[in-house]
C-alpha atoms as a PDB file:
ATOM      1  CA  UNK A   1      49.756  65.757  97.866  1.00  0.00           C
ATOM      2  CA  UNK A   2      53.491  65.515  96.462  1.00  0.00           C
ATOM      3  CA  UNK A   3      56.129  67.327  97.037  1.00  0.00           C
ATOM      4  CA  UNK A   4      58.765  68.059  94.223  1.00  0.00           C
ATOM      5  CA  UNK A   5      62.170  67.056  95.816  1.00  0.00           C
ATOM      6  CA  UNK A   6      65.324  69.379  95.614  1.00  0.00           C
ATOM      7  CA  UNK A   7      68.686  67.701  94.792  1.00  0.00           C
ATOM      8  CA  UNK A   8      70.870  68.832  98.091  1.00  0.00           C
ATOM      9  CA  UNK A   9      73.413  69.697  95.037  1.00  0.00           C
ATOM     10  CA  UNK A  10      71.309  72.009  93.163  1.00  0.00           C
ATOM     11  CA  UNK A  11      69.744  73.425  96.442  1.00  0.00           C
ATOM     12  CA  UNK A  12      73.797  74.495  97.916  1.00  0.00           C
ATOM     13  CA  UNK A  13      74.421  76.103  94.213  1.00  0.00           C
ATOM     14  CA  UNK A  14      71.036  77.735  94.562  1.00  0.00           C
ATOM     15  CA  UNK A  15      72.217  79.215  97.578  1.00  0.00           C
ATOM     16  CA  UNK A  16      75.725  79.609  96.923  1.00  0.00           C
ATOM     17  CA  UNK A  17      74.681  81.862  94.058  1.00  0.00           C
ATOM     18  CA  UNK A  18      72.688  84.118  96.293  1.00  0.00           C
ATOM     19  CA  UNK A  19      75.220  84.696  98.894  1.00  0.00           C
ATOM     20  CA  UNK A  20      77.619  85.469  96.140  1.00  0.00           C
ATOM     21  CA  UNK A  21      75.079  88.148  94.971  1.00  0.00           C
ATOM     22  CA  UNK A  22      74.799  89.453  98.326  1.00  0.00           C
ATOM     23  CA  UNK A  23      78.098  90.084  98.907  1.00  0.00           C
ATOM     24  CA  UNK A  24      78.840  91.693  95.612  1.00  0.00           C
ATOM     25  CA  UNK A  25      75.576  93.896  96.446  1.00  0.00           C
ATOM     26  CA  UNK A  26      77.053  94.628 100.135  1.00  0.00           C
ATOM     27  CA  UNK A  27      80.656  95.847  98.627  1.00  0.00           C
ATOM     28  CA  UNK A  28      78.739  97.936  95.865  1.00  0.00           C
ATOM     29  CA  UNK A  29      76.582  99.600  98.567  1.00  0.00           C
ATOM     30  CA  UNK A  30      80.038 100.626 100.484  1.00  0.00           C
ATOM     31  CA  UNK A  31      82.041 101.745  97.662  1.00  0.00           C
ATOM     32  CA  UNK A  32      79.492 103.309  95.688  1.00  0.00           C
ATOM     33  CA  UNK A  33      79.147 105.696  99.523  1.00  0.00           C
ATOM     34  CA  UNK A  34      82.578 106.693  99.306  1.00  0.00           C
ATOM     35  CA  UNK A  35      83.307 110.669  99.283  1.00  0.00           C
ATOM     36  CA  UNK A  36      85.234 111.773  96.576  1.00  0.00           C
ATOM     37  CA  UNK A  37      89.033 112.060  97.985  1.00  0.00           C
ATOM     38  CA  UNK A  38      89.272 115.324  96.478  1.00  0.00           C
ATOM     39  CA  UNK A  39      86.583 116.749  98.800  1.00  0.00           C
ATOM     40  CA  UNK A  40      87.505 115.515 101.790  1.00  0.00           C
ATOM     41  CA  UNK A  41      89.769 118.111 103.854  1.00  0.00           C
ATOM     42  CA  UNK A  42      93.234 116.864 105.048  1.00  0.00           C
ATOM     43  CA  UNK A  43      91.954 115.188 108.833  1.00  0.00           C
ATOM     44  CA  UNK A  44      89.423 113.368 106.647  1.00  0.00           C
ATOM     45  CA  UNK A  45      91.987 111.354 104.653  1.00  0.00           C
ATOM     46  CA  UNK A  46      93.752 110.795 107.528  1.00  0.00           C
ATOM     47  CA  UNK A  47      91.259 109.778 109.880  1.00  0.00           C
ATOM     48  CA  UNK A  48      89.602 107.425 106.953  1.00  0.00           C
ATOM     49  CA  UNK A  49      93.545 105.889 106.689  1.00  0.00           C
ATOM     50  CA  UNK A  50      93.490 105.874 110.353  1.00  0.00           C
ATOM     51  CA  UNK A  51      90.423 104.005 110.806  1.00  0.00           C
ATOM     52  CA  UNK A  52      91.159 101.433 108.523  1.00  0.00           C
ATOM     53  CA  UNK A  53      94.666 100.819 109.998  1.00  0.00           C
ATOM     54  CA  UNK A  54      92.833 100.208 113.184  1.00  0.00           C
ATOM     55  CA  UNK A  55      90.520  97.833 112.373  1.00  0.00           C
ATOM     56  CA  UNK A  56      92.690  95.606 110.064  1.00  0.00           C
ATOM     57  CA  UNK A  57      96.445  95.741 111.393  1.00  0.00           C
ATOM     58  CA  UNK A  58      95.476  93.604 114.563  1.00  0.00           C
ATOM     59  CA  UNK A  59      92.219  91.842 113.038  1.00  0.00           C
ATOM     60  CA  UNK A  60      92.147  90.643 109.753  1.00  0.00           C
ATOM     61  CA  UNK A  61      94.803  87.480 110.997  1.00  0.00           C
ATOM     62  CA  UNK A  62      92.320  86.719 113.778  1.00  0.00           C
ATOM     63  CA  UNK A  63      89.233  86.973 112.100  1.00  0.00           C
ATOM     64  CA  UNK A  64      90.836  84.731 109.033  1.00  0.00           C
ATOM     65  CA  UNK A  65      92.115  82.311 112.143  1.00  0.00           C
ATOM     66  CA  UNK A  66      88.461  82.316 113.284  1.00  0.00           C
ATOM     67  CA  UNK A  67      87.470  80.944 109.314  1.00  0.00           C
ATOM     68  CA  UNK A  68      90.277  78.506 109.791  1.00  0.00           C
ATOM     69  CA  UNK A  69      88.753  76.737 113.301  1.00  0.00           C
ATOM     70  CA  UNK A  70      85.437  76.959 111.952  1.00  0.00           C
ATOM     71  CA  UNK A  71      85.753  75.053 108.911  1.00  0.00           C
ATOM     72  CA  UNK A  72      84.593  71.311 108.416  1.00  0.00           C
ATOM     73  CA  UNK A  73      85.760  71.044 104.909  1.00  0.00           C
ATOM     74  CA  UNK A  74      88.863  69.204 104.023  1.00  0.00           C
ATOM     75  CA  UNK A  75      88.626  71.205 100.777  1.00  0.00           C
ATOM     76  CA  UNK A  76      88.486  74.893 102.333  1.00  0.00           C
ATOM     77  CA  UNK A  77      91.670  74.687 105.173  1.00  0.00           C
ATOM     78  CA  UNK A  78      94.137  74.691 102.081  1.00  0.00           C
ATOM     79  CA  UNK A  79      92.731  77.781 101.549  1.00  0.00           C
ATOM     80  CA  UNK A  80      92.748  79.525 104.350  1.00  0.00           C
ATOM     81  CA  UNK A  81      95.907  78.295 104.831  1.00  0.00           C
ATOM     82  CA  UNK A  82      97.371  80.204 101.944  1.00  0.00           C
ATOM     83  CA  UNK A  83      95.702  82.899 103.006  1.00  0.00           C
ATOM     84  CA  UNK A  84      97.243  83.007 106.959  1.00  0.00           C
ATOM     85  CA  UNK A  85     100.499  82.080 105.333  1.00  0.00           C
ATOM     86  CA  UNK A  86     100.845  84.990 103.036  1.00  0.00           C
ATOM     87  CA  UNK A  87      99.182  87.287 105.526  1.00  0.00           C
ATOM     88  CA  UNK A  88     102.193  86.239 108.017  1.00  0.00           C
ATOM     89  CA  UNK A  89     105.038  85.864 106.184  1.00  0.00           C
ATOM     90  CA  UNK A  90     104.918  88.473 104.466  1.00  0.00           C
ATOM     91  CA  UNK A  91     104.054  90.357 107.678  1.00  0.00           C
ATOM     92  CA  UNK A  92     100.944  92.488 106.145  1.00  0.00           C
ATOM     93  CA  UNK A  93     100.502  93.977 109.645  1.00  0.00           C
ATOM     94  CA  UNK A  94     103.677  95.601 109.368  1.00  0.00           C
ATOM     95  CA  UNK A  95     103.525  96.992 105.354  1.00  0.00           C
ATOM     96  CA  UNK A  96     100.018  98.727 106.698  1.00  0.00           C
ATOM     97  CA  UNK A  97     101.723  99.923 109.405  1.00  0.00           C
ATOM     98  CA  UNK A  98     104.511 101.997 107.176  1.00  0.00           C
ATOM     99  CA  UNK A  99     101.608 102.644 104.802  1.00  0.00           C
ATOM    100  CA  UNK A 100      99.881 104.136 107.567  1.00  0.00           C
ATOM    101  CA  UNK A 101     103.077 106.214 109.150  1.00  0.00           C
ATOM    102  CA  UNK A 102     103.650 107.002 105.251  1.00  0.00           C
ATOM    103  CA  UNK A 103     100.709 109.122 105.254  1.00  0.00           C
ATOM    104  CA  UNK A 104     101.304 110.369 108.441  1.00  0.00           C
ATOM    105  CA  UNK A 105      98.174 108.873 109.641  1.00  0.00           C
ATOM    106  CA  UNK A 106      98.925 106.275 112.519  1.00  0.00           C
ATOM    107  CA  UNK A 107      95.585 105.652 114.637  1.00  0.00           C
ATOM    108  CA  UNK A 108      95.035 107.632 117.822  1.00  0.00           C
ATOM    109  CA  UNK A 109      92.974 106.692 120.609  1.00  0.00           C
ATOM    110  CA  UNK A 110      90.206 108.750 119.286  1.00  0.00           C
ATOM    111  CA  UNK A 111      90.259 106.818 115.830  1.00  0.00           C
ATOM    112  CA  UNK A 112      90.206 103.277 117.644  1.00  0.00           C
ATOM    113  CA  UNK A 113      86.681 104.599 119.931  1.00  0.00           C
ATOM    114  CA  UNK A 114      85.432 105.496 117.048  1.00  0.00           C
ATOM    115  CA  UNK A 115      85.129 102.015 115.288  1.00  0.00           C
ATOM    116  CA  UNK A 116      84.818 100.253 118.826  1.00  0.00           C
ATOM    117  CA  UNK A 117      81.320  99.761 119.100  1.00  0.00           C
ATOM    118  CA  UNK A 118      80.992  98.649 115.480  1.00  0.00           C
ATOM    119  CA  UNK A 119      84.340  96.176 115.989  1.00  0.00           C
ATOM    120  CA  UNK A 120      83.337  94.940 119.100  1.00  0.00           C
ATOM    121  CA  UNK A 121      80.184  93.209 117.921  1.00  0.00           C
ATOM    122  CA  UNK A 122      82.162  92.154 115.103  1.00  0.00           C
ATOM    123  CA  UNK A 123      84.955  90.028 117.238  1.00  0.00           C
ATOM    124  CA  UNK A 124      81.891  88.894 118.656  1.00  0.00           C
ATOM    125  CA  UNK A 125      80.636  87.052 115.814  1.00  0.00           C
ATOM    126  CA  UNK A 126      83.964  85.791 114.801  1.00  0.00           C
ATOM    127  CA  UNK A 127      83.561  83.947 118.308  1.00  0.00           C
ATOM    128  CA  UNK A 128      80.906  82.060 117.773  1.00  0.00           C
ATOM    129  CA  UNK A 129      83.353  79.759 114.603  1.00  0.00           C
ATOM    130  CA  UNK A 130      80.161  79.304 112.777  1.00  0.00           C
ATOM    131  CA  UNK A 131      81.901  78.246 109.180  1.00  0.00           C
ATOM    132  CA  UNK A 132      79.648  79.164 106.801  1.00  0.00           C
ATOM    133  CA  UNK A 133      78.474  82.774 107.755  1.00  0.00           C
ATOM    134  CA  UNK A 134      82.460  83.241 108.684  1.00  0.00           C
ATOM    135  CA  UNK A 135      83.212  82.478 104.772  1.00  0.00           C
ATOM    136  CA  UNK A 136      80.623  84.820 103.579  1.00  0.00           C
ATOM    137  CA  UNK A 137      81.871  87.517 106.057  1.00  0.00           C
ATOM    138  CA  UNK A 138      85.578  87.086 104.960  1.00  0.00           C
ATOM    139  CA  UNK A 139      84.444  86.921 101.264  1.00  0.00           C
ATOM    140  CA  UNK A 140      82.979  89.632 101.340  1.00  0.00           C
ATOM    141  CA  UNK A 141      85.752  91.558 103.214  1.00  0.00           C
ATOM    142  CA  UNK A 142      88.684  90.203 100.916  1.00  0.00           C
ATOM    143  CA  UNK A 143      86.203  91.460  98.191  1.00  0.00           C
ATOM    144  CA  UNK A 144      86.059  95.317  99.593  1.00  0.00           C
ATOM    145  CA  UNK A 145      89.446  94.971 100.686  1.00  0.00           C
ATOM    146  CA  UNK A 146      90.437  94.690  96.799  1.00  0.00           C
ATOM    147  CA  UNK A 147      88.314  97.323  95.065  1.00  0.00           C
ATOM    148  CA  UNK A 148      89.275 100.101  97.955  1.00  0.00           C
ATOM    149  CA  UNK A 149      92.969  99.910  97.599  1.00  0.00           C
ATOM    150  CA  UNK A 150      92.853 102.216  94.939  1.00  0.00           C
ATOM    151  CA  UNK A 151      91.088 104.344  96.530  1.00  0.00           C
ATOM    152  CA  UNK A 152      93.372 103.831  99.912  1.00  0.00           C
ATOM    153  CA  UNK A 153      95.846 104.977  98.189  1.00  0.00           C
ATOM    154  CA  UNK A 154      94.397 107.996  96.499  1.00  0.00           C
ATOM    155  CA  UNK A 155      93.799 109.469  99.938  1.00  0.00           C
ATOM    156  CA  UNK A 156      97.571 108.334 100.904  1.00  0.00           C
ATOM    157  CA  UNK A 157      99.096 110.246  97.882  1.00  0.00           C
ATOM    158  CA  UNK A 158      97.197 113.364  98.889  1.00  0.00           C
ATOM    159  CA  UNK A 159      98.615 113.045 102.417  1.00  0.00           C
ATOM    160  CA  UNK A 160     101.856 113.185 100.468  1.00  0.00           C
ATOM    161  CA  UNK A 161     103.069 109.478 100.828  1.00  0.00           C
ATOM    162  CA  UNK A 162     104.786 107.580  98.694  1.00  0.00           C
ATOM    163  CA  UNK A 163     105.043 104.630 100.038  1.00  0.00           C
ATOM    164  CA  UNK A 164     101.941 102.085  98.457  1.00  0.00           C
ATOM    165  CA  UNK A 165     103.256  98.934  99.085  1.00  0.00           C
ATOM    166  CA  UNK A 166     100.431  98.024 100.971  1.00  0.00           C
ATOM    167  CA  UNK A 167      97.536  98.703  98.434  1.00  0.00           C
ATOM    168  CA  UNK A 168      99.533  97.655  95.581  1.00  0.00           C
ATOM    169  CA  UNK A 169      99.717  94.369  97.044  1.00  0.00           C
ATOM    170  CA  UNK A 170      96.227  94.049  98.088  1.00  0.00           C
ATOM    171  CA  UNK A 171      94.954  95.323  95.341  1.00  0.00           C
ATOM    172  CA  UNK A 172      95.990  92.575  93.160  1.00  0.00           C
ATOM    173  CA  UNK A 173      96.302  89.311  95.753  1.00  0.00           C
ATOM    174  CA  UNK A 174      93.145  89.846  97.382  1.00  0.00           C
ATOM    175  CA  UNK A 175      91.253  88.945  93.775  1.00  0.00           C
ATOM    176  CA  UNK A 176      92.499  85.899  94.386  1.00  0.00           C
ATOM    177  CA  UNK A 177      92.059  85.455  98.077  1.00  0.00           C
ATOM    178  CA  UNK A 178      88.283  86.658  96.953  1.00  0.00           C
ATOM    179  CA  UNK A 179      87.729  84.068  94.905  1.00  0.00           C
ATOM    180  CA  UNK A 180      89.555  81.202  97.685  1.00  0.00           C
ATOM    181  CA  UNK A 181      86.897  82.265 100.254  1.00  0.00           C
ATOM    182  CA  UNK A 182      83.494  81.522  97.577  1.00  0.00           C
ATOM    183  CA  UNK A 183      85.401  78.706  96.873  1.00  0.00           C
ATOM    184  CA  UNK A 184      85.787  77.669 100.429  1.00  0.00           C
ATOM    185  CA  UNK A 185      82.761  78.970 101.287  1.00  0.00           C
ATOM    186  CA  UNK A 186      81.064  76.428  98.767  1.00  0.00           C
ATOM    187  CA  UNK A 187      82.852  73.176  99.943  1.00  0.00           C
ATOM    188  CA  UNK A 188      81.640  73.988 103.788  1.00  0.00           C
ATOM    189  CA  UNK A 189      77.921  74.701 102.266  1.00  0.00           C
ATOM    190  CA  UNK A 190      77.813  71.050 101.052  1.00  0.00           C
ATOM    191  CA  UNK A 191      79.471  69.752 103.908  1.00  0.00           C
ATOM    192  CA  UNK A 192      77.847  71.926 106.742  1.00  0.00           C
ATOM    193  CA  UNK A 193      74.648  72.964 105.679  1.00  0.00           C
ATOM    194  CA  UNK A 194      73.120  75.947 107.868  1.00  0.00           C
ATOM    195  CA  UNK A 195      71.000  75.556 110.697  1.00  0.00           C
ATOM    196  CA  UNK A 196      67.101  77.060 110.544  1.00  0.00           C
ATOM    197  CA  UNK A 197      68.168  79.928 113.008  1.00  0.00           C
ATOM    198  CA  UNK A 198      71.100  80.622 111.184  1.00  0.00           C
ATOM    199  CA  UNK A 199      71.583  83.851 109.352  1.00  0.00           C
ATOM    200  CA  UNK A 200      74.480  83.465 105.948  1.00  0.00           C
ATOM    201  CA  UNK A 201      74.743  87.368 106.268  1.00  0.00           C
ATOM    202  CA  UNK A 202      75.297  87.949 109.857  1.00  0.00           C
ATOM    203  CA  UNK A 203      79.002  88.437 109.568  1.00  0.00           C
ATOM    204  CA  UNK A 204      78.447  90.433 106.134  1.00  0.00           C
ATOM    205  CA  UNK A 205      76.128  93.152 107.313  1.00  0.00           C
ATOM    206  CA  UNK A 206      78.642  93.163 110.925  1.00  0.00           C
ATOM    207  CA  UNK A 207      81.447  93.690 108.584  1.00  0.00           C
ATOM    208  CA  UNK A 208      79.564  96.100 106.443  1.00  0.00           C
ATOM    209  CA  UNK A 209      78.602  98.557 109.459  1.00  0.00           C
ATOM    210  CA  UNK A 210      82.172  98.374 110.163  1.00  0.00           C
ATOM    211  CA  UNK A 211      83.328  99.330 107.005  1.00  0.00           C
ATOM    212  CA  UNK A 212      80.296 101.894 106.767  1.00  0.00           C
ATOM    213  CA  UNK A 213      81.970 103.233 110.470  1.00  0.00           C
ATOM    214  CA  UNK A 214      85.555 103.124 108.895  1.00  0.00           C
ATOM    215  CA  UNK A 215      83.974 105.591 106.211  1.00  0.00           C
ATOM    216  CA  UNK A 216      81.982 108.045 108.310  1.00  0.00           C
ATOM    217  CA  UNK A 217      84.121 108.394 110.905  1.00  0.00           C
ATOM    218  CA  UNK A 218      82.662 109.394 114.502  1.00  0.00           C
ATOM    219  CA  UNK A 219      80.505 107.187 116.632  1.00  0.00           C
ATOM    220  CA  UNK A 220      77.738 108.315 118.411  1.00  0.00           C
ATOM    221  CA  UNK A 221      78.862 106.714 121.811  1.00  0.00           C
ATOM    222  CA  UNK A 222      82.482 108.654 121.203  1.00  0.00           C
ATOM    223  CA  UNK A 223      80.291 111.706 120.668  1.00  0.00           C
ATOM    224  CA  UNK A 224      78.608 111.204 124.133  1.00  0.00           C
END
Protein backbone atom coordinates (compact mmCIF):
# COMPACT_ATOMS: atom_id res chain seq x y z
CA UNK A 1 0.00 0.00 0.00
CA UNK A 2 1.35 3.69 -0.73
CA UNK A 3 0.94 6.49 0.88
CA UNK A 4 0.64 9.92 -1.01
CA UNK A 5 3.28 12.20 0.71
CA UNK A 6 2.43 15.85 1.86
CA UNK A 7 5.04 18.57 1.11
CA UNK A 8 5.75 19.95 4.92
CA UNK A 9 5.23 23.41 2.84
CA UNK A 10 1.88 22.80 1.53
CA UNK A 11 0.83 20.90 4.78
CA UNK A 12 1.87 24.47 7.21
CA UNK A 13 -0.23 26.63 4.45
CA UNK A 14 -2.93 24.00 4.74
CA UNK A 15 -3.00 24.68 8.24
CA UNK A 16 -2.12 28.15 8.37
CA UNK A 17 -5.25 28.77 6.32
CA UNK A 18 -7.47 27.06 8.81
CA UNK A 19 -6.31 28.77 11.85
CA UNK A 20 -6.73 31.98 9.98
CA UNK A 21 -10.40 30.90 9.38
CA UNK A 22 -10.82 30.10 12.88
CA UNK A 23 -9.92 33.11 14.20
CA UNK A 24 -11.87 35.25 11.84
CA UNK A 25 -14.90 32.78 12.80
CA UNK A 26 -14.03 33.28 16.71
CA UNK A 27 -14.05 37.36 16.36
CA UNK A 28 -17.35 37.11 14.19
CA UNK A 29 -19.00 34.92 16.88
CA UNK A 30 -18.05 37.81 19.60
CA UNK A 31 -18.95 40.80 17.73
CA UNK A 32 -21.84 39.58 15.99
CA UNK A 33 -23.12 38.93 20.29
CA UNK A 34 -22.68 42.41 21.03
CA UNK A 35 -25.91 44.36 22.49
CA UNK A 36 -26.80 47.24 20.71
CA UNK A 37 -25.18 50.34 22.76
CA UNK A 38 -28.35 52.05 22.53
CA UNK A 39 -30.09 49.42 24.70
CA UNK A 40 -27.88 48.99 27.20
CA UNK A 41 -28.75 51.27 30.38
CA UNK A 42 -25.97 53.64 31.66
CA UNK A 43 -24.04 50.85 34.36
CA UNK A 44 -24.00 48.61 31.28
CA UNK A 45 -21.70 50.85 29.19
CA UNK A 46 -19.78 51.42 31.96
CA UNK A 47 -19.28 48.17 33.36
CA UNK A 48 -18.61 46.76 29.56
CA UNK A 49 -15.75 49.89 29.47
CA UNK A 50 -14.83 48.78 32.84
CA UNK A 51 -14.29 45.28 32.09
CA UNK A 52 -12.31 45.77 29.23
CA UNK A 53 -10.00 48.30 30.99
CA UNK A 54 -9.38 45.53 33.41
CA UNK A 55 -8.41 42.91 31.44
CA UNK A 56 -6.17 44.82 28.93
CA UNK A 57 -4.46 47.86 30.85
CA UNK A 58 -2.16 45.38 32.88
CA UNK A 59 -2.29 42.31 30.30
CA UNK A 60 -2.08 42.81 26.85
CA UNK A 61 2.08 43.82 27.37
CA UNK A 62 2.46 40.53 29.25
CA UNK A 63 0.58 38.32 27.25
CA UNK A 64 2.43 39.92 23.93
CA UNK A 65 5.85 39.39 26.20
CA UNK A 66 4.68 35.77 26.62
CA UNK A 67 4.50 35.58 22.31
CA UNK A 68 7.89 37.18 22.41
CA UNK A 69 9.73 34.22 24.78
CA UNK A 70 7.87 31.70 23.03
CA UNK A 71 8.91 32.24 19.63
CA UNK A 72 11.62 30.13 17.69
CA UNK A 73 11.44 32.11 14.56
CA UNK A 74 14.08 34.56 13.65
CA UNK A 75 11.40 35.94 11.30
CA UNK A 76 8.48 36.56 13.97
CA UNK A 77 10.65 38.54 17.08
CA UNK A 78 10.85 41.65 14.65
CA UNK A 79 7.43 41.54 14.97
CA UNK A 80 6.60 41.31 18.16
CA UNK A 81 9.06 43.62 18.73
CA UNK A 82 7.24 46.39 16.97
CA UNK A 83 4.46 45.45 18.58
CA UNK A 84 5.97 45.73 22.54
CA UNK A 85 7.68 48.84 21.28
CA UNK A 86 4.67 50.76 20.22
CA UNK A 87 2.61 49.28 23.02
CA UNK A 88 5.36 50.93 25.48
CA UNK A 89 6.36 53.91 24.15
CA UNK A 90 3.58 55.14 23.44
CA UNK A 91 2.38 54.04 26.90
CA UNK A 92 -1.12 52.37 25.67
CA UNK A 93 -1.73 51.45 29.34
CA UNK A 94 -1.97 54.91 30.19
CA UNK A 95 -4.26 56.39 26.93
CA UNK A 96 -6.85 53.40 28.16
CA UNK A 97 -6.55 54.54 31.36
CA UNK A 98 -7.83 58.37 30.50
CA UNK A 99 -10.15 56.65 28.02
CA UNK A 100 -11.46 54.78 30.78
CA UNK A 101 -11.62 57.87 33.51
CA UNK A 102 -13.07 59.77 30.28
CA UNK A 103 -16.11 57.81 30.50
CA UNK A 104 -16.17 57.82 33.97
CA UNK A 105 -15.79 54.17 34.02
CA UNK A 106 -12.48 53.18 35.92
CA UNK A 107 -12.73 49.35 37.09
CA UNK A 108 -13.89 48.58 40.61
CA UNK A 109 -13.18 45.61 42.51
CA UNK A 110 -16.43 44.17 41.51
CA UNK A 111 -15.57 44.59 37.66
CA UNK A 112 -12.01 42.87 38.12
CA UNK A 113 -14.01 39.46 40.07
CA UNK A 114 -16.02 39.46 37.50
CA UNK A 115 -13.51 38.57 34.63
CA UNK A 116 -11.19 36.69 37.24
CA UNK A 117 -12.08 33.30 36.72
CA UNK A 118 -12.14 33.70 32.94
CA UNK A 119 -8.50 35.76 33.14
CA UNK A 120 -7.03 33.56 35.42
CA UNK A 121 -7.05 30.50 33.19
CA UNK A 122 -6.04 32.76 30.57
CA UNK A 123 -2.52 33.97 32.30
CA UNK A 124 -2.38 30.43 32.69
CA UNK A 125 -1.97 29.52 29.22
CA UNK A 126 0.21 32.41 28.43
CA UNK A 127 2.56 30.43 30.97
CA UNK A 128 3.03 27.58 29.37
CA UNK A 129 5.24 29.96 26.08
CA UNK A 130 3.91 27.46 23.68
CA UNK A 131 4.63 29.73 20.30
CA UNK A 132 2.32 28.69 18.02
CA UNK A 133 -1.09 28.52 19.94
CA UNK A 134 0.32 31.99 21.65
CA UNK A 135 0.31 33.56 17.90
CA UNK A 136 -3.09 32.33 17.15
CA UNK A 137 -4.35 33.61 20.58
CA UNK A 138 -2.77 37.13 20.06
CA UNK A 139 -4.01 37.12 16.40
CA UNK A 140 -6.96 36.66 17.14
CA UNK A 141 -7.08 39.24 20.01
CA UNK A 142 -5.30 42.10 17.93
CA UNK A 143 -8.08 41.06 15.42
CA UNK A 144 -11.19 41.78 18.01
CA UNK A 145 -9.26 44.40 19.48
CA UNK A 146 -9.60 46.33 15.97
CA UNK A 147 -13.20 45.77 14.90
CA UNK A 148 -14.54 46.70 18.69
CA UNK A 149 -13.00 50.07 18.93
CA UNK A 150 -15.75 51.48 17.25
CA UNK A 151 -17.92 50.12 19.14
CA UNK A 152 -15.71 51.03 22.48
CA UNK A 153 -16.17 54.13 21.71
CA UNK A 154 -19.84 54.29 20.93
CA UNK A 155 -20.51 53.23 24.51
CA UNK A 156 -17.76 55.98 25.67
CA UNK A 157 -19.60 58.85 23.80
CA UNK A 158 -22.85 57.86 25.46
CA UNK A 159 -21.12 58.01 28.86
CA UNK A 160 -20.44 61.54 27.67
CA UNK A 161 -16.60 61.33 26.94
CA UNK A 162 -14.78 62.88 24.62
CA UNK A 163 -11.74 61.76 24.90
CA UNK A 164 -11.13 58.60 22.03
CA UNK A 165 -7.66 58.59 21.76
CA UNK A 166 -7.51 55.20 22.70
CA UNK A 167 -9.90 53.55 20.09
CA UNK A 168 -8.90 55.83 17.44
CA UNK A 169 -5.56 54.51 17.70
CA UNK A 170 -6.40 50.96 17.95
CA UNK A 171 -8.73 51.02 15.63
CA UNK A 172 -6.44 51.70 12.85
CA UNK A 173 -2.78 50.17 14.18
CA UNK A 174 -4.10 47.03 15.32
CA UNK A 175 -4.97 46.07 11.35
CA UNK A 176 -1.63 46.03 11.09
CA UNK A 177 -0.49 44.43 14.27
CA UNK A 178 -3.33 41.74 12.99
CA UNK A 179 -1.78 40.99 10.12
CA UNK A 180 2.17 40.91 12.02
CA UNK A 181 0.82 38.11 14.30
CA UNK A 182 -0.55 35.58 10.98
CA UNK A 183 2.51 36.59 9.70
CA UNK A 184 4.48 35.57 12.69
CA UNK A 185 2.34 33.02 13.41
CA UNK A 186 3.27 31.40 9.92
CA UNK A 187 7.15 31.62 10.20
CA UNK A 188 6.92 29.68 13.82
CA UNK A 189 4.43 27.00 12.01
CA UNK A 190 7.30 26.07 9.62
CA UNK A 191 9.82 26.31 12.10
CA UNK A 192 7.98 24.74 15.18
CA UNK A 193 5.52 22.50 14.00
CA UNK A 194 2.83 21.45 16.78
CA UNK A 195 3.04 18.60 18.89
CA UNK A 196 0.13 15.62 18.58
CA UNK A 197 -1.36 16.80 22.03
CA UNK A 198 -1.26 20.19 21.09
CA UNK A 199 -4.38 22.20 20.58
CA UNK A 200 -3.74 25.67 17.81
CA UNK A 201 -7.00 27.08 19.49
CA UNK A 202 -6.39 26.73 23.10
CA UNK A 203 -5.42 30.31 23.64
CA UNK A 204 -8.26 31.45 21.06
CA UNK A 205 -11.29 29.90 22.67
CA UNK A 206 -9.39 31.12 26.45
CA UNK A 207 -9.33 34.49 24.95
CA UNK A 208 -12.74 34.20 23.47
CA UNK A 209 -14.53 33.25 26.93
CA UNK A 210 -12.77 36.21 28.14
CA UNK A 211 -13.95 38.47 25.75
CA UNK A 212 -17.48 36.64 25.88
CA UNK A 213 -17.06 37.51 30.05
CA UNK A 214 -15.93 41.16 29.18
CA UNK A 215 -19.42 41.31 27.27
CA UNK A 216 -21.84 39.70 29.70
CA UNK A 217 -20.65 40.99 32.59
CA UNK A 218 -21.20 38.96 36.00
CA UNK A 219 -19.58 35.69 36.84
CA UNK A 220 -21.23 33.05 38.39
CA UNK A 221 -18.51 32.56 41.18
CA UNK A 222 -18.93 36.62 41.90
CA UNK A 223 -22.63 35.79 42.07
CA UNK A 224 -21.99 33.11 44.81
Amino acid sequence: MHTLAVAPDLLNESTLAATKTRIEQAIDNVMGSLPKPEELSSEERRGMISRYTSVLEGNFIYWMTAAYLSVRSEDARPIIIDNLLEEVRDSHPAMLRRFAIAADALPTKEDARAVNDELTRARLFFGKLSAVPTLAAMAFFEGFIQRFMAYLADLAVARGSSDLEYTDVHGICDIAHTEGLIQALSAEMALSPLRPDENVYEGVDQLEALVNRIVSGQSNAAAA
